[in-house]
C-alpha atoms as a PDB file:
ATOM      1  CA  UNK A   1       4.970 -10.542  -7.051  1.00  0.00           C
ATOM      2  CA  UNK A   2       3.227  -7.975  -9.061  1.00  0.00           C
ATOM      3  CA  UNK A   3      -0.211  -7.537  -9.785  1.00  0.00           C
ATOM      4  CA  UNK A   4      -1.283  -5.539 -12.654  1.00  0.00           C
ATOM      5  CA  UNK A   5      -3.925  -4.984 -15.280  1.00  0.00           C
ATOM      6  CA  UNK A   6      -1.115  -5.498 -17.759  1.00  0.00           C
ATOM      7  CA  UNK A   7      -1.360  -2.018 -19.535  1.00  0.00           C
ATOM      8  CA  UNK A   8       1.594  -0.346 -17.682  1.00  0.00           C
ATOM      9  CA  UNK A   9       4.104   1.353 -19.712  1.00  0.00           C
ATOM     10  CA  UNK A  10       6.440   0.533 -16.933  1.00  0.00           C
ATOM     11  CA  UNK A  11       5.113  -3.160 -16.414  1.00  0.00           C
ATOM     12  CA  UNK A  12       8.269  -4.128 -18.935  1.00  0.00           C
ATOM     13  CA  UNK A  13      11.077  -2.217 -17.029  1.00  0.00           C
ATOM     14  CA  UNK A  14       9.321  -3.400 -13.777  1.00  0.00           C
ATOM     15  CA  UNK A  15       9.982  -6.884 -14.025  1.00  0.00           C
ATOM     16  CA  UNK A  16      13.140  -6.850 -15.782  1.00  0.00           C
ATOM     17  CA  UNK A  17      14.517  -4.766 -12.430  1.00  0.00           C
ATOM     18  CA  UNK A  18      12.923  -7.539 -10.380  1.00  0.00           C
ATOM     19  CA  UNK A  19      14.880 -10.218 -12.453  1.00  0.00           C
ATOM     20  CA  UNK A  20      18.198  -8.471 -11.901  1.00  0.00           C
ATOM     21  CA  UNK A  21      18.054  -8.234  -8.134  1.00  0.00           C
ATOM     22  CA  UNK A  22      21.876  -8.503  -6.567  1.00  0.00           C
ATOM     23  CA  UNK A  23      22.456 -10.994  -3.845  1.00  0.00           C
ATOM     24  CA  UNK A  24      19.030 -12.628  -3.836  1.00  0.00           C
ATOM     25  CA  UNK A  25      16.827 -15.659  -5.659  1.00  0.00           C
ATOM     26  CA  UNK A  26      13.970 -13.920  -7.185  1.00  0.00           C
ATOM     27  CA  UNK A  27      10.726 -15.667  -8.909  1.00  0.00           C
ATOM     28  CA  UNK A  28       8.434 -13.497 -10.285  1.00  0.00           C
ATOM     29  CA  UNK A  29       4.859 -14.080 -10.374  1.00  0.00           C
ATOM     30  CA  UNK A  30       2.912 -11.699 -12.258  1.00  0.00           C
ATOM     31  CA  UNK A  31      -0.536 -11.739 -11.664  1.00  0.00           C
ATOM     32  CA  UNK A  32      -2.540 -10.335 -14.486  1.00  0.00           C
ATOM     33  CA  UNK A  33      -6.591 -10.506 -15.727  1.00  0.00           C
ATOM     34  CA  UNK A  34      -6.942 -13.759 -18.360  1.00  0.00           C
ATOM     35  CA  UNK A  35      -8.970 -11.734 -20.690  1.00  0.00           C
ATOM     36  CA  UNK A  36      -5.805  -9.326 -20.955  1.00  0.00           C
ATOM     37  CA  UNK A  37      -1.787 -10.696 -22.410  1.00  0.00           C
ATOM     38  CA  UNK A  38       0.176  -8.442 -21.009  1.00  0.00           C
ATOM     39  CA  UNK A  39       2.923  -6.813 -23.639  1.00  0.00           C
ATOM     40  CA  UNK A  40       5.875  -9.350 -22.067  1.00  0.00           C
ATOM     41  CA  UNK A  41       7.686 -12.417 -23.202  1.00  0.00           C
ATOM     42  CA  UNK A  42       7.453 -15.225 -20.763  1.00  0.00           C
ATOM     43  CA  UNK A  43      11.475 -16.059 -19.809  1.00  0.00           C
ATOM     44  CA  UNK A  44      12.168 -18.833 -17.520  1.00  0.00           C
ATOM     45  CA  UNK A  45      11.981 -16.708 -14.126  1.00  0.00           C
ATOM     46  CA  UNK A  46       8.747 -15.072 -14.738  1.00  0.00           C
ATOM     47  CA  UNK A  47       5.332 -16.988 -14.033  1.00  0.00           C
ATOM     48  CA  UNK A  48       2.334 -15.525 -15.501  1.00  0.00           C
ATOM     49  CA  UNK A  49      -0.196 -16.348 -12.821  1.00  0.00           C
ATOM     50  CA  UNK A  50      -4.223 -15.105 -14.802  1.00  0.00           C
ATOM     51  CA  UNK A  51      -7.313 -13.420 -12.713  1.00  0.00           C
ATOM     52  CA  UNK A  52     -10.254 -12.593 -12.948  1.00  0.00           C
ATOM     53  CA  UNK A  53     -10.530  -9.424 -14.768  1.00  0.00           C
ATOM     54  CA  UNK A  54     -11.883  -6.714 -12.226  1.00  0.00           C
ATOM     55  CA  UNK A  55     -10.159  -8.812  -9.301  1.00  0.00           C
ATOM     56  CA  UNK A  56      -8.514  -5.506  -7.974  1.00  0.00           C
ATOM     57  CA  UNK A  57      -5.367  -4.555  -6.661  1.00  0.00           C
ATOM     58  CA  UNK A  58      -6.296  -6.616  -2.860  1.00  0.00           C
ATOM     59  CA  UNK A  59      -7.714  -9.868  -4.532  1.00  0.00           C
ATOM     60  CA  UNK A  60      -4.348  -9.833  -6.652  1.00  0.00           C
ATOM     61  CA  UNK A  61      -2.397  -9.741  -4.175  1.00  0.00           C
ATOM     62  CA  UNK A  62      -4.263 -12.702  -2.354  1.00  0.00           C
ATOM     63  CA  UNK A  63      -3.666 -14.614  -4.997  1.00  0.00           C
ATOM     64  CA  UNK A  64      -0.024 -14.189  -5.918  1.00  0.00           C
ATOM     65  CA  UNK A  65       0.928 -14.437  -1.735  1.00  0.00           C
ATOM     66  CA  UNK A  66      -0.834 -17.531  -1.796  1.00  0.00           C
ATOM     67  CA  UNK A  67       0.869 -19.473  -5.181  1.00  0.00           C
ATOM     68  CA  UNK A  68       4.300 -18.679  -3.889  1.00  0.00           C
ATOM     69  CA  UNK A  69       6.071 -20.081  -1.307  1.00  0.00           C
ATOM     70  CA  UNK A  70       9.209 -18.148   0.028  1.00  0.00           C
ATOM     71  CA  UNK A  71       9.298 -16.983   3.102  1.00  0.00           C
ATOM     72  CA  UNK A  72      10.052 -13.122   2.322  1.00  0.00           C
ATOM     73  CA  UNK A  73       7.332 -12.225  -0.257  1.00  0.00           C
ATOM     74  CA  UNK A  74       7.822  -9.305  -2.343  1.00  0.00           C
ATOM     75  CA  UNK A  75       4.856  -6.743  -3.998  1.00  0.00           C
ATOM     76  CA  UNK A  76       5.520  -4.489  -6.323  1.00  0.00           C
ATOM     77  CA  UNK A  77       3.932  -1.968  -8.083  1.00  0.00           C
ATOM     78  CA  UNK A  78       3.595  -2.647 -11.975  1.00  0.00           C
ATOM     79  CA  UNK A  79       4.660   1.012 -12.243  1.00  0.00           C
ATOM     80  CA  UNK A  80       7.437   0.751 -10.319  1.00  0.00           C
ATOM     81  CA  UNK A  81      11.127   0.385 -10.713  1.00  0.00           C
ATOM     82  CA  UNK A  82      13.477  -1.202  -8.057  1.00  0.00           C
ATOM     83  CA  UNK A  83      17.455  -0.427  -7.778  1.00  0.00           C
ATOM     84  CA  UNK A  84      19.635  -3.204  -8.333  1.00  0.00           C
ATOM     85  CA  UNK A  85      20.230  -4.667  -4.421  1.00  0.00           C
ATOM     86  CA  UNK A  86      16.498  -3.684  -3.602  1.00  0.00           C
ATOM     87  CA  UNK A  87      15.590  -6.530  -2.317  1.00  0.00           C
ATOM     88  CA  UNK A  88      18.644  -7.852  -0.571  1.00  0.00           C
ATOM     89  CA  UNK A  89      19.066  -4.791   1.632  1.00  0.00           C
ATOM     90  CA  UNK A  90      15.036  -4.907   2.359  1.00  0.00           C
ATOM     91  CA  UNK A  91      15.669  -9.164   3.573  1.00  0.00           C
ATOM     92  CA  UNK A  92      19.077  -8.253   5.208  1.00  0.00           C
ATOM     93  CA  UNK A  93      17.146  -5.906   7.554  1.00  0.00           C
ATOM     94  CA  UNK A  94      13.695  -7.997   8.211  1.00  0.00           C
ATOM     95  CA  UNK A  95      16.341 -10.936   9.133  1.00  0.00           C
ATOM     96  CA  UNK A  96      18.043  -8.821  11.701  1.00  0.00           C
ATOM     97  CA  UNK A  97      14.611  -7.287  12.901  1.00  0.00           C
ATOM     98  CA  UNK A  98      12.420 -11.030  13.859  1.00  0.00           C
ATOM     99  CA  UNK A  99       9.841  -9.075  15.582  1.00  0.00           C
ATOM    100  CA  UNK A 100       9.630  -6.839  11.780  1.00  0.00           C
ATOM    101  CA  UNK A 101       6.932  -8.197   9.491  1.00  0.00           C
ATOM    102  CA  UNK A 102       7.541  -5.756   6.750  1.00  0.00           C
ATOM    103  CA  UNK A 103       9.977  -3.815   5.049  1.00  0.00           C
ATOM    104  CA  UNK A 104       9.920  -0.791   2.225  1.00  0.00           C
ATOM    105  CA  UNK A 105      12.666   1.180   0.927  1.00  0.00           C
ATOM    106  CA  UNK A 106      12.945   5.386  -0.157  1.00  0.00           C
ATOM    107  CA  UNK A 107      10.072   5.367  -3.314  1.00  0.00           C
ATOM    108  CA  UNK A 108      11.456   8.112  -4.846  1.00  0.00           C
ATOM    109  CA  UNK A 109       9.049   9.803  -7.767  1.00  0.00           C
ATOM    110  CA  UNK A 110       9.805   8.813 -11.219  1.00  0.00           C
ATOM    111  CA  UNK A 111       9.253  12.427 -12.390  1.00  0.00           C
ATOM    112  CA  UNK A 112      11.305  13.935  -9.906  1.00  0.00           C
ATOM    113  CA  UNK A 113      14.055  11.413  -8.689  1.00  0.00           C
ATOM    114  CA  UNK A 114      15.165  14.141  -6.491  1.00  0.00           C
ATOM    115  CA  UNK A 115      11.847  13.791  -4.386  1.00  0.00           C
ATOM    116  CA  UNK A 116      10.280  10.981  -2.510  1.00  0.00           C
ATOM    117  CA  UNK A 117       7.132   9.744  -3.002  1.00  0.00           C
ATOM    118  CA  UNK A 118       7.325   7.931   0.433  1.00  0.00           C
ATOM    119  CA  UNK A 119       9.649   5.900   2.875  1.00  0.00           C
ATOM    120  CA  UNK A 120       6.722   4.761   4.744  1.00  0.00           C
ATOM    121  CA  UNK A 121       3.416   5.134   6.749  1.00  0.00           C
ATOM    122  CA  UNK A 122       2.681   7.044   9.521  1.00  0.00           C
ATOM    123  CA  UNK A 123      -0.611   8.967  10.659  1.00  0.00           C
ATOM    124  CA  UNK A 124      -1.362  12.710  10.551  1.00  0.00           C
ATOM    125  CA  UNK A 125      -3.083  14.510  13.066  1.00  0.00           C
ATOM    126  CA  UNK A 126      -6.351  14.408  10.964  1.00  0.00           C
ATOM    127  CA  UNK A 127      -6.437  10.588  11.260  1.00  0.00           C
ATOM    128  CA  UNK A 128      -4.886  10.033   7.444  1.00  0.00           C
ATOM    129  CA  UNK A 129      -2.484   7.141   6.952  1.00  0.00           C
ATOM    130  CA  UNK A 130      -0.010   9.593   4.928  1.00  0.00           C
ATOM    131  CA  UNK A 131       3.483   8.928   2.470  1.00  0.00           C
ATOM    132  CA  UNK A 132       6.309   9.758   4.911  1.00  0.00           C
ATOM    133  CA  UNK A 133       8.685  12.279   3.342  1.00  0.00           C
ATOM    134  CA  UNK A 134       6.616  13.107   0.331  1.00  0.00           C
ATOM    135  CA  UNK A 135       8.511  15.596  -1.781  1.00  0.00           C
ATOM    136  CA  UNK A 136      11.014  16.186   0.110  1.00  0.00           C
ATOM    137  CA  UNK A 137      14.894  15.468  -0.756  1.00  0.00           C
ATOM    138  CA  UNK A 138      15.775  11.462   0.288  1.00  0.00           C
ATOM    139  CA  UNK A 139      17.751  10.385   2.741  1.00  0.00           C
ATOM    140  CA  UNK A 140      21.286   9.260   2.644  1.00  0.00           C
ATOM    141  CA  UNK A 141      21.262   6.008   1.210  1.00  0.00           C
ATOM    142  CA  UNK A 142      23.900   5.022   4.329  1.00  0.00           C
ATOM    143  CA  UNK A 143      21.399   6.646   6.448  1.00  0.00           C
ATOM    144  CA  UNK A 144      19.450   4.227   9.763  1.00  0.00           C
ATOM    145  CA  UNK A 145      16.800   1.821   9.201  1.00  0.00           C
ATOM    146  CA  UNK A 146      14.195   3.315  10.979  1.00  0.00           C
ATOM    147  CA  UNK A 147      10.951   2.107  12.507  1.00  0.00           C
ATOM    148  CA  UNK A 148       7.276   3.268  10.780  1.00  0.00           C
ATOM    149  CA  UNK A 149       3.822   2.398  11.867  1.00  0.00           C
ATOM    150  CA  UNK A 150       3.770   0.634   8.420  1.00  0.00           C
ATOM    151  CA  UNK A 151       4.875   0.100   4.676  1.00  0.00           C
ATOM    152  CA  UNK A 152       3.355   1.151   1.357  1.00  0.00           C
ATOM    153  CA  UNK A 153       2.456  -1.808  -1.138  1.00  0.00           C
ATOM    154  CA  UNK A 154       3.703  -0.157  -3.685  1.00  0.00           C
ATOM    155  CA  UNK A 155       7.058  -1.385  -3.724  1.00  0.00           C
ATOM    156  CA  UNK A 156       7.953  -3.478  -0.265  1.00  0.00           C
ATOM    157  CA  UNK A 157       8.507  -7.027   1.624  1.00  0.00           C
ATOM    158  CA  UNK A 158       7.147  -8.651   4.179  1.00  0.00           C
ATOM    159  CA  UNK A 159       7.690 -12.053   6.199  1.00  0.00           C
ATOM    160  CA  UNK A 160       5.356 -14.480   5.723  1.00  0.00           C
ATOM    161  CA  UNK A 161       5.065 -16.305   8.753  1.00  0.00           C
ATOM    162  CA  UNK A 162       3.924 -12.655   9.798  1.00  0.00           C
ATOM    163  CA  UNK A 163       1.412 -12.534   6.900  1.00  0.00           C
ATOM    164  CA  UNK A 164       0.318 -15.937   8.362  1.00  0.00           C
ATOM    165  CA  UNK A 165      -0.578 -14.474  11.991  1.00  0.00           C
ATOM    166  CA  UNK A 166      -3.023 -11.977  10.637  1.00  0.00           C
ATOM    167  CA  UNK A 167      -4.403 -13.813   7.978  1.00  0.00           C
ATOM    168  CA  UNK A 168      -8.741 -13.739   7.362  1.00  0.00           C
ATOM    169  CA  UNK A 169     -10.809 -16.253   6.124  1.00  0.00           C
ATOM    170  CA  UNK A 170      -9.577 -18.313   2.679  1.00  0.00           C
ATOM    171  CA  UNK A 171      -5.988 -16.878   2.590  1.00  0.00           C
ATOM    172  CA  UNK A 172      -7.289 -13.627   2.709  1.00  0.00           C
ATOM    173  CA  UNK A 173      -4.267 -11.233   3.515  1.00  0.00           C
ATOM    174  CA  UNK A 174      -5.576  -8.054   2.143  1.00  0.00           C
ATOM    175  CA  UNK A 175      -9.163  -7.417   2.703  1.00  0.00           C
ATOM    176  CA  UNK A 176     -10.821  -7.582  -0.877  1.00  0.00           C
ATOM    177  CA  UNK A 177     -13.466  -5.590   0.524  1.00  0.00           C
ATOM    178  CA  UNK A 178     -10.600  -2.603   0.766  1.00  0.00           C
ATOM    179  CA  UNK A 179     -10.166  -3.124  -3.077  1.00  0.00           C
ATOM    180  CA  UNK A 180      -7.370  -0.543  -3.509  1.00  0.00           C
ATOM    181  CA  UNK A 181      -6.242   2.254  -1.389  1.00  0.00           C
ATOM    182  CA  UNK A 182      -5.949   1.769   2.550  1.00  0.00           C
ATOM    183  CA  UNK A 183      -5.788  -1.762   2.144  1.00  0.00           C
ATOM    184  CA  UNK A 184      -1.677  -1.210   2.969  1.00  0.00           C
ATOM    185  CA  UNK A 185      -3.143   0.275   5.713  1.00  0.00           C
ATOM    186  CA  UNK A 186      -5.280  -1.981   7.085  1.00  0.00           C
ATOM    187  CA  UNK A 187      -2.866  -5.287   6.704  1.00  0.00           C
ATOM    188  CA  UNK A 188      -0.090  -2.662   8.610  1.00  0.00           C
ATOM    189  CA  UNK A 189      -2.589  -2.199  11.818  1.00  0.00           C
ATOM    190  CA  UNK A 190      -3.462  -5.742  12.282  1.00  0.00           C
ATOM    191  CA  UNK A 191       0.175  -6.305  11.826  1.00  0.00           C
ATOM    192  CA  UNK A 192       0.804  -3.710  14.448  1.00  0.00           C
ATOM    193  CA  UNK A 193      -2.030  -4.896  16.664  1.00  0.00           C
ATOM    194  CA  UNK A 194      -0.461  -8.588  16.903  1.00  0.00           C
ATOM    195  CA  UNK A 195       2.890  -7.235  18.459  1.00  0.00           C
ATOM    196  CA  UNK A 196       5.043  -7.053  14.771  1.00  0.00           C
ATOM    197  CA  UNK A 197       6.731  -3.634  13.745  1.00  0.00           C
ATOM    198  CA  UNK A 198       7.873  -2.270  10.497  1.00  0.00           C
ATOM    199  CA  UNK A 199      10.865  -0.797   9.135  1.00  0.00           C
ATOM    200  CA  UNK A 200      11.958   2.076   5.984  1.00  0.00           C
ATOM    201  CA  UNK A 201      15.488   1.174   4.715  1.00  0.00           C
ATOM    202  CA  UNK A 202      17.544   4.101   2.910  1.00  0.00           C
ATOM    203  CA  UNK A 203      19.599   1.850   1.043  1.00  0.00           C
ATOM    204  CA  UNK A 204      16.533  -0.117  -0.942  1.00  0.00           C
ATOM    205  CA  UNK A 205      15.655   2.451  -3.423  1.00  0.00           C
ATOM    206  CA  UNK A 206      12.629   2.477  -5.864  1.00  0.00           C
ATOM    207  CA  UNK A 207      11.591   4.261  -8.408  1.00  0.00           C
ATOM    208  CA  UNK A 208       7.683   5.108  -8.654  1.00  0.00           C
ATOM    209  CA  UNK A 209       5.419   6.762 -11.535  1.00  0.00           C
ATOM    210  CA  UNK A 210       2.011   6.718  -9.212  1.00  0.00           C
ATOM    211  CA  UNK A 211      -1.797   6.345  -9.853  1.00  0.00           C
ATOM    212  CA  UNK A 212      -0.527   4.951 -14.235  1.00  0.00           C
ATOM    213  CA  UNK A 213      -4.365   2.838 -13.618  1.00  0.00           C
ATOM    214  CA  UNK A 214      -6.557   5.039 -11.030  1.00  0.00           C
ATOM    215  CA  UNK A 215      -5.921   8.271 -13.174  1.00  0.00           C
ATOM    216  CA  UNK A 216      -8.265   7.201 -15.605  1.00  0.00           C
ATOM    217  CA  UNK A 217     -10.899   6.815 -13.117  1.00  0.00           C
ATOM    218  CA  UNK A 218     -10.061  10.152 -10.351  1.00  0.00           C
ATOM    219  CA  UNK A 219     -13.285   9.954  -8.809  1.00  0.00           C
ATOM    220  CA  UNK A 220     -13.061   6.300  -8.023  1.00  0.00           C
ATOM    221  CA  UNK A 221     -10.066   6.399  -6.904  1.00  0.00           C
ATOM    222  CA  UNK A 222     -10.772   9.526  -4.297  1.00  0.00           C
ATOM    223  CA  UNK A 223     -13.959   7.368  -3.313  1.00  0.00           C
ATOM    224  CA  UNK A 224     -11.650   4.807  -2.290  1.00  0.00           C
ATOM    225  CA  UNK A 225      -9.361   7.017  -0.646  1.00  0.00           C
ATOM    226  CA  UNK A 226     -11.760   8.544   1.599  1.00  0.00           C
ATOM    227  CA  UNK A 227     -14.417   6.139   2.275  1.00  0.00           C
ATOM    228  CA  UNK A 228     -11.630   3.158   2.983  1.00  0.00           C
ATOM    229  CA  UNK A 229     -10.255   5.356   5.875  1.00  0.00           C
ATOM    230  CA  UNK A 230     -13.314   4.869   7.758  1.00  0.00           C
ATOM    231  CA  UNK A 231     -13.585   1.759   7.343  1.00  0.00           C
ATOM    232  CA  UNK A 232      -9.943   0.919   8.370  1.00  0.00           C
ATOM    233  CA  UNK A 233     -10.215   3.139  11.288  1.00  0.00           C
ATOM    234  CA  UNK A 234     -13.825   1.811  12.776  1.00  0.00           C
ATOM    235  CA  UNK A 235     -11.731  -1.909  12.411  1.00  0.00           C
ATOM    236  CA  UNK A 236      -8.790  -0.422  14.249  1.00  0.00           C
ATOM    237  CA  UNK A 237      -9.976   1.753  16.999  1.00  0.00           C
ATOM    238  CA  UNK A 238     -12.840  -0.003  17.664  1.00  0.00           C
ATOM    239  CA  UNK A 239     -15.310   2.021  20.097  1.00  0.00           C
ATOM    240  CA  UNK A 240     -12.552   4.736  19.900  1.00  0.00           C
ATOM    241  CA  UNK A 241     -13.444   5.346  16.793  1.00  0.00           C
ATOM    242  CA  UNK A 242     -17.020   6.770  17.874  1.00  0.00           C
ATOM    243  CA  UNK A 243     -15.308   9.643  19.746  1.00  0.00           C
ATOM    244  CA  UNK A 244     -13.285  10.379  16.737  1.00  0.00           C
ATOM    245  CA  UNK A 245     -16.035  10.770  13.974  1.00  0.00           C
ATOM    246  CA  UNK A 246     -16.956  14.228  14.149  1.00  0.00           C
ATOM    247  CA  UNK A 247     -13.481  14.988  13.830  1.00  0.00           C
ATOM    248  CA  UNK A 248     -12.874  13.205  10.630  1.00  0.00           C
ATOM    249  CA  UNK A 249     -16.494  14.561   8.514  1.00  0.00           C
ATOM    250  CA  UNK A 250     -15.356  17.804   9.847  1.00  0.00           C
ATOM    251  CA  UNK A 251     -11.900  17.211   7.929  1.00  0.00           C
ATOM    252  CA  UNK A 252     -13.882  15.657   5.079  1.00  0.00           C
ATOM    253  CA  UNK A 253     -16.593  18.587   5.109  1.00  0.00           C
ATOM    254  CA  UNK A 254     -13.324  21.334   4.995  1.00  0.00           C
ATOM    255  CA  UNK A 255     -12.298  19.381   1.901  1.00  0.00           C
ATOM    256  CA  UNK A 256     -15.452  19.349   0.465  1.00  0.00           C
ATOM    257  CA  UNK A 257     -16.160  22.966   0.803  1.00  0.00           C
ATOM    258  CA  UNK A 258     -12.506  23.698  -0.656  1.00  0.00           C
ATOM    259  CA  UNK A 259     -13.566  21.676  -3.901  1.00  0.00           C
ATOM    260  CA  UNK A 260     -17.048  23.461  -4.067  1.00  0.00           C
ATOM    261  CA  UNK A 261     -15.412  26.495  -4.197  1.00  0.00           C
ATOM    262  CA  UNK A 262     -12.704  25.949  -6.355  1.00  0.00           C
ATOM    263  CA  UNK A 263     -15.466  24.317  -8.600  1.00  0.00           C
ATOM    264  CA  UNK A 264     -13.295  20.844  -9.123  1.00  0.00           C
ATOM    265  CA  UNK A 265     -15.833  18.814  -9.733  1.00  0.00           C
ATOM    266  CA  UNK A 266     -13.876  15.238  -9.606  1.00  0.00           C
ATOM    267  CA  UNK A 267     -12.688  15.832  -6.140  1.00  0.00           C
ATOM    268  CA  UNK A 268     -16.011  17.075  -4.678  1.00  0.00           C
ATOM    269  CA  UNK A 269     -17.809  14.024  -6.314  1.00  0.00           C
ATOM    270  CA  UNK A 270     -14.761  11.806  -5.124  1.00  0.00           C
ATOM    271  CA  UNK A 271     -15.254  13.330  -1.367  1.00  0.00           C
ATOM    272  CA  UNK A 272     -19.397  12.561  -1.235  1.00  0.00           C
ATOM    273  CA  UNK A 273     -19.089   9.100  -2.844  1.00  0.00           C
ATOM    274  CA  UNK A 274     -15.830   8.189  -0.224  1.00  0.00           C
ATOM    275  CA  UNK A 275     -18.617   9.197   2.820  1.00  0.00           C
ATOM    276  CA  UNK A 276     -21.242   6.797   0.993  1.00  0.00           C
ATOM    277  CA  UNK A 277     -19.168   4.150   0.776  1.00  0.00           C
ATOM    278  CA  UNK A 278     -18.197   4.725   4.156  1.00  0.00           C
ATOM    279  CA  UNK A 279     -21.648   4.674   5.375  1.00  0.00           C
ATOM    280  CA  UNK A 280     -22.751   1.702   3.508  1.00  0.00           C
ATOM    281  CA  UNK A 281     -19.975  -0.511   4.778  1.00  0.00           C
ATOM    282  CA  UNK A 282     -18.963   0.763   7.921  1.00  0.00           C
ATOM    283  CA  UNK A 283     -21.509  -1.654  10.149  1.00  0.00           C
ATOM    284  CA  UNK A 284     -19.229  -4.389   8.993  1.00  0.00           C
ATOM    285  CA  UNK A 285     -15.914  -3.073   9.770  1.00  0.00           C
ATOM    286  CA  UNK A 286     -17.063  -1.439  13.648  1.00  0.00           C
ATOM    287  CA  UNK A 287     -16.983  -2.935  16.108  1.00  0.00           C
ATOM    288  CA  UNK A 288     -16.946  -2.059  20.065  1.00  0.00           C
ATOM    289  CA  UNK A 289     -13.947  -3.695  21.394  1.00  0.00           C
ATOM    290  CA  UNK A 290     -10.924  -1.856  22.713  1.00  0.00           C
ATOM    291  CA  UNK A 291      -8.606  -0.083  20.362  1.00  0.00           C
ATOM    292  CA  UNK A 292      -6.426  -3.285  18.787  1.00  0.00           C
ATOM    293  CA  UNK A 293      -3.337  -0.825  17.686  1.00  0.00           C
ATOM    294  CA  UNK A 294      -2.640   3.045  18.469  1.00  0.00           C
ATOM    295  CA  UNK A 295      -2.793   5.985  16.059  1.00  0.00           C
ATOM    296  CA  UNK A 296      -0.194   8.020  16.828  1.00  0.00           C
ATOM    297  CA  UNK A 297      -1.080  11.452  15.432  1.00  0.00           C
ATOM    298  CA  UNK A 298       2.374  12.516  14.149  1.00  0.00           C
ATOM    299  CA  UNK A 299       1.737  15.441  11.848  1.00  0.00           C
ATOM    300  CA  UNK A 300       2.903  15.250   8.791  1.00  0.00           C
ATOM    301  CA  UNK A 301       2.567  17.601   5.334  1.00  0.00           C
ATOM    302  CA  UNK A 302       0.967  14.806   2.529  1.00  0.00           C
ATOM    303  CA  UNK A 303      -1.642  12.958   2.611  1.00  0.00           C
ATOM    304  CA  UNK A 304      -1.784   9.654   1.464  1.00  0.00           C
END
């Protein structure tokens, strides 16, 4: 399934990789705003599914999860290009994992194919979800599946009947609210917090240009980024989370003052309207229960 806005340069080579996955039956929904035809022919394995035009990356999702019906369901980025055998090596190793709800393979950057834009998600000591292995060199593509706290949406599979288990309200698998950015996030810690893992497979490769929509909008998207952390933290950690604030505005604040400084105006706006959000929504996120998945603090160089 791939959402998308339908303006992607890549959105052509995108599906046409989906379409020639090795080993697999593929049907491709692409989920797309009615007001926009996206610059594709329709062929018989591709289903055009419309949305509402500012729907947003979480409410797209929704909606394509819901109108399809396998049992492994497959997002992908409309900038995004998978390797041929993608998606068989990512089912191959959720169908030897049961207790694995999700899989993603080495997203390696379409600029530089030599570095990876991520093989996963894991937390840094700051309390940001984070791209495992950004920029450095890939694995071996023979290399061990190994266990993350979570996957990226960008390009990755999960099991439905796990989907199911953590479901909201109406079918609601990604919180809307979320809109973009963290919402990966948040599905992988209720995942987490009902008992499933995740796994990062060498051999599924995919290419991945990165922010093709959000860079015409910086400032919205480093809202996103910052506020949505909150919010996915106060749902996660629960009255842990109370403890932890000072630490995170103090992060925040650091950033802040960096920007100031350096007089870049889009990431200082970005950082003040991330900590309104935050502050406008957060009442409905908290809540003062126990902790309903660990952070685990692993330091790592990138945030995500």
């Amino acid at each position: 399934m791939v959402p998308s806005l339908g303006t992607s340069r890549y959105l052509r080579d995108c599906l046409e990789s989906a379409a020639s996955s090795e080993g697999v039956r593929t049907k491709i929904l692409l989920v797309h705003p009615s007001a926009i035809q996206p610059p594709i022919e329709s062929s018989p394995g591709l289903r055009l599914l419309p949305s509402a035009a500012e729907s947003g990356f979480s409410r797209a999702c929704n909606l394509g999860i819901a109108e399809s019906d396998s049992e492994y369901v497959a997002l992908l980025n409309d900038d995004a290009v998978v390797e041929p055998g993608w998606a068989r090596h990512l089912i191959a190793a959720l169908v030897e994992a049961p207790q694995a709800a999700a899989a993603q393979g080495v997203n390696l950057q379409m600029a530089r194919p030599g570095r990876m834009d991520g093989r996963g998600l894991e937390w840094n000591r700051s309390w940001q979800a984070i791209q495992i292995g950004y920029g450095d060199p890939p694995p071996a593509i023979g290399g061990p599946i190994m266990e993350v706290f979570g996957v990226s949406a960008t390009a990755a599979v999960y099991r439905r009947s796990a989907l199911r288990t953590v479901a909201m309200a109406d079918a609601e698998f990604f919180d809307v609210r979320l809109e973009s950015y963290y919402e990966d996030v948040d599905l992988a810690c209720r995942l987490r917090g009902a008992g499933y893992t995740a796994l990062s497979v060498p051999a599924a490769r995919a290419l991945h240009a990165g922010a093709t929509t959000t860079s015409r909008r910086p400032m919205r998207r480093l809202g996103l980024i910052h506020g949505n952390r909150y919010l996915v933290l106060a749902r996660s950690q629960g009255r842990a989370f109370w403890p932890s604030l000072p630490r995170l505005l103090r992060r925040d604040l650091l950033d802040l003052g960096s920007a100031v400084l350096n007089v870049n105006y889009e990431k200082s706006v970005g950082i003040m309207s991330g900590l309104l959000r935050a502050a406008t929504h957060l009442r409905s996120f908290a809540h003062s229960g126990d902790p309903t998945v660990a952070i685990d603090g692993m330091q790592r160089r990138s945030e995500y």
